[in-house]
Protein backbone atom coordinates (compact mmCIF):
# COMPACT_ATOMS: atom_id res chain seq x y z
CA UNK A 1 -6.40 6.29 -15.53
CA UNK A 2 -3.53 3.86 -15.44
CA UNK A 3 -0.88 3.08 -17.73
CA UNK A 4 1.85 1.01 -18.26
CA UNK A 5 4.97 2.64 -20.07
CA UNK A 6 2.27 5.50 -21.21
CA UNK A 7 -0.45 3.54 -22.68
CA UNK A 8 -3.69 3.67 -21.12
CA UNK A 9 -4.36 0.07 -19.72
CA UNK A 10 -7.97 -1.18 -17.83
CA UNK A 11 -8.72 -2.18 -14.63
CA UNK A 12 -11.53 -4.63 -13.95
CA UNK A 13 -14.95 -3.34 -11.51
CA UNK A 14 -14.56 -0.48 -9.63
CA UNK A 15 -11.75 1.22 -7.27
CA UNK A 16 -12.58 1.32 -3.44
CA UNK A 17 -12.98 4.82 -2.11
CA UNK A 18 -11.60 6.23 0.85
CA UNK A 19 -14.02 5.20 3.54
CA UNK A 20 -15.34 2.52 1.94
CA UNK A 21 -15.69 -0.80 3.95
CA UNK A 22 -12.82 -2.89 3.09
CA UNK A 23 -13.87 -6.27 1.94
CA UNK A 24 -12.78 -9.31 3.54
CA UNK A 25 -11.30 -11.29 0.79
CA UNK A 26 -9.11 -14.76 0.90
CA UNK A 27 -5.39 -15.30 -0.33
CA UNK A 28 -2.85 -17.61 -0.59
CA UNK A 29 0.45 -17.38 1.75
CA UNK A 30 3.65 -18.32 1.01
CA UNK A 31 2.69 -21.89 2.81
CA UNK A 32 0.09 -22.22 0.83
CA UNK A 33 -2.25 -21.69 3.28
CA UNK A 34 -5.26 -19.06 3.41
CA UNK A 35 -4.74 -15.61 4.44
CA UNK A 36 -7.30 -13.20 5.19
CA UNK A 37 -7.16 -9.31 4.69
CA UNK A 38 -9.69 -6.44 4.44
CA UNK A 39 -12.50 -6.01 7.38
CA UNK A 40 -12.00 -5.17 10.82
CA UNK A 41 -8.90 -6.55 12.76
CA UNK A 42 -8.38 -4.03 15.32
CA UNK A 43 -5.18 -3.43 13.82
CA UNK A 44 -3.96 -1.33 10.65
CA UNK A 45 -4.06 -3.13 7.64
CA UNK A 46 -0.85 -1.72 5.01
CA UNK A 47 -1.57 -3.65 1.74
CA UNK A 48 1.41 -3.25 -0.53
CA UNK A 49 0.46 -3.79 -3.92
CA UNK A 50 2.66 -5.11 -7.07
CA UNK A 51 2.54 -7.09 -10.55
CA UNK A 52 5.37 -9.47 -9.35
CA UNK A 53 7.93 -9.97 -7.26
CA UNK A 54 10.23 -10.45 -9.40
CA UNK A 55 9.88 -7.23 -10.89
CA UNK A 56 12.51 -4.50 -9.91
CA UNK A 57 10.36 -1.92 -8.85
CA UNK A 58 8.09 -4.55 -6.78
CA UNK A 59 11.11 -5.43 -4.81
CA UNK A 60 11.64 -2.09 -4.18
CA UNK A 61 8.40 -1.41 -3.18
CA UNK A 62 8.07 -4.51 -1.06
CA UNK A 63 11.88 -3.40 0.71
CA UNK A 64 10.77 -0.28 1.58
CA UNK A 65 7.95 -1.23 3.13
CA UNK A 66 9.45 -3.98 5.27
CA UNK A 67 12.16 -1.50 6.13
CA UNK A 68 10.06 1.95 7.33
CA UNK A 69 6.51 -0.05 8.70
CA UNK A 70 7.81 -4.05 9.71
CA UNK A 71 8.45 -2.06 12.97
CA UNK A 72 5.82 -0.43 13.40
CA UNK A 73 3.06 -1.41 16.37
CA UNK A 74 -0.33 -2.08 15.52
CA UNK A 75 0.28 -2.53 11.91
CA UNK A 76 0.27 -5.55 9.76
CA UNK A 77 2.28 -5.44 6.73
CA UNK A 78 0.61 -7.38 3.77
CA UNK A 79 2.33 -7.66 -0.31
CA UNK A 80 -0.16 -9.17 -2.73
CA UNK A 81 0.44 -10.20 -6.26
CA UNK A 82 -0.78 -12.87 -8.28
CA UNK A 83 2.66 -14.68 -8.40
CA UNK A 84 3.12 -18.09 -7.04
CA UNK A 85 3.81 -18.75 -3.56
CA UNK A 86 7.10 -20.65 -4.35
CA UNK A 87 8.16 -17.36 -6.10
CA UNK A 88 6.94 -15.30 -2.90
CA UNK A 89 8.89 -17.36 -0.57
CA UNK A 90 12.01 -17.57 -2.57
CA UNK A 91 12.00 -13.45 -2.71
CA UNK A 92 11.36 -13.80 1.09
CA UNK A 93 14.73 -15.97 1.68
CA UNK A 94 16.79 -14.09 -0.70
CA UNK A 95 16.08 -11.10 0.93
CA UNK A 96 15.85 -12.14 4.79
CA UNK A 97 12.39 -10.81 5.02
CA UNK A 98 9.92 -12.19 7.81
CA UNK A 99 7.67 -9.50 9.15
CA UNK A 100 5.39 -9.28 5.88
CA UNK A 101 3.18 -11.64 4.86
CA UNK A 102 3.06 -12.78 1.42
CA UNK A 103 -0.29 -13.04 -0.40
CA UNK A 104 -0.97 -14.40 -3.88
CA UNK A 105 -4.23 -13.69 -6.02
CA UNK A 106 -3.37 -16.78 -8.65
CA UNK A 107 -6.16 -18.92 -7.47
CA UNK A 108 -9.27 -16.97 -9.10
CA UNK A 109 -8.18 -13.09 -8.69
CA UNK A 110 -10.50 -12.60 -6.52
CA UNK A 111 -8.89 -9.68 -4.74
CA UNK A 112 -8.11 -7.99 -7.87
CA UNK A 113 -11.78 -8.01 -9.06
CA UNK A 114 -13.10 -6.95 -5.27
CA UNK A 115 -10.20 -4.47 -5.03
CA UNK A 116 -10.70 -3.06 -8.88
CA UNK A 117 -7.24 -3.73 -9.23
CA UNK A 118 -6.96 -6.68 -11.81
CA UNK A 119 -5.27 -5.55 -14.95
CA UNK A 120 -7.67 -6.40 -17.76
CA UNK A 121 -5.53 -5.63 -21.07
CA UNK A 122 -2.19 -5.04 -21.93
CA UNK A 123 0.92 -6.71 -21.68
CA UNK A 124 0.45 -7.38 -18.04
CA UNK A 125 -3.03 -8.46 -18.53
CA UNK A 126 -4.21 -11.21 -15.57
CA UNK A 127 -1.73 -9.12 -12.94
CA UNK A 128 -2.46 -6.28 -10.31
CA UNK A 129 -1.76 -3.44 -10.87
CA UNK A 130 0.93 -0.98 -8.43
CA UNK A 131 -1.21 0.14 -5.24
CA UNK A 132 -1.18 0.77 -1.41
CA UNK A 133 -4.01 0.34 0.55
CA UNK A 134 -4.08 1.52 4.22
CA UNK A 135 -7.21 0.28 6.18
CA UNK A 136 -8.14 1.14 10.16
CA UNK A 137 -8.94 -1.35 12.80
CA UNK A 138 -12.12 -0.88 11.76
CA UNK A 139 -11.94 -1.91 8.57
CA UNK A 140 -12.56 1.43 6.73
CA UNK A 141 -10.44 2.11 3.83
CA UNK A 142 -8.40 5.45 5.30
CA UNK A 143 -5.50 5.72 2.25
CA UNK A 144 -5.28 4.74 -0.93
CA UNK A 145 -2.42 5.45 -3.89
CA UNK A 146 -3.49 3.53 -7.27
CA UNK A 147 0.01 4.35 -9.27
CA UNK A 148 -0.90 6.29 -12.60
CA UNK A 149 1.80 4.32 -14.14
CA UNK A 150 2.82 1.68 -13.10
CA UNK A 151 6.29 1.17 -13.70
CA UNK A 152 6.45 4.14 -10.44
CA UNK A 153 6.82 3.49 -7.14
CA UNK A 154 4.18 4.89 -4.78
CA UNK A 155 3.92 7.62 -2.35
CA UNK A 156 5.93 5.88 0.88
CA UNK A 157 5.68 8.66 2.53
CA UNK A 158 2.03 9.01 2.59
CA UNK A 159 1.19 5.89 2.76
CA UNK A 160 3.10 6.41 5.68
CA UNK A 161 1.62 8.80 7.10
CA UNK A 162 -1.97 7.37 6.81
CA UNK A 163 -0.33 4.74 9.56
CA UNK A 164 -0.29 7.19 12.03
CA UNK A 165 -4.10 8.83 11.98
């Protein structure tokens, strides 16, 4: 279950599972341009997951990850949320980000619905909910932290963790 500020709120479909096949699904960069995540890339796939960037805690979030995995090898770093891409790219300025791509959901929450992460009710109805997703080269979901509420941030550390094996 997932809330927001204690009340129960709904997620559309279903949750991957650890395991799982990661779908491959289509977002929106910064530049407006498509993005693909999910499936196998050879590479580790660290999807940071937030309502919006302009959000306190989702700037947190999206710091710390830049900060503890942008150096990692063998990683790519990826922050989706259904804001804008102006709005992604403004955050990205501000904060003198570059080693994190940007992906937005606003075109037909697609992710969300593949993901199970779209927020169905509530007052953040329409947005994602707070997640990590780590998946392997091969494209096999190996972590996953769905925040029980979602004004927390996750689990760095394990998500982390899940990085190295």
């Amino acid at each position: 279950m997932v809330t927001l500020q204690g009340k129960a709120v709904k997620l559309y479909g279903r949750v991957l599972d650890v395991g799982q096949f990661a779908p491959i699904v289509h977002l929106t960069g910064k530049d407006f341009a498509p993005h693909k995540i999910g499936g196998a890339t050879g590479k580790y796939q660290l999807i940071s997951v937030i309502p919006s960037i302009d959000g306190g805690v989702c700037q947190t979030q999206t710091r710390t990850f830049y900060k503890k995995a942008s150096s990692l090898a063998n990683v790519e770093i990826f922050c989706v949320s259904v804001d804008i891409p102006f709005a992604l790219d403004r955050f990205c300025a501000i904060e003198g980000i570059s080693n994190i791509s940007m992906l937005s959901d606003y075109k037909d929450n697609l992710f969300g619905k593949v993901y199970g992460l779209l927020l169905t009710d509530g007052m953040f109805q329409g947005l994602l909910t707070r997640a990590v997703i780590i998946i392997n080269g091969e494209g096999k979901v190996v972590y996953q932290e769905i925040c029980k509420e979602i004004a927390d941030e996750p689990d760095y550390d394990a998500a982390l963790q899940a990085l190295q094996g």
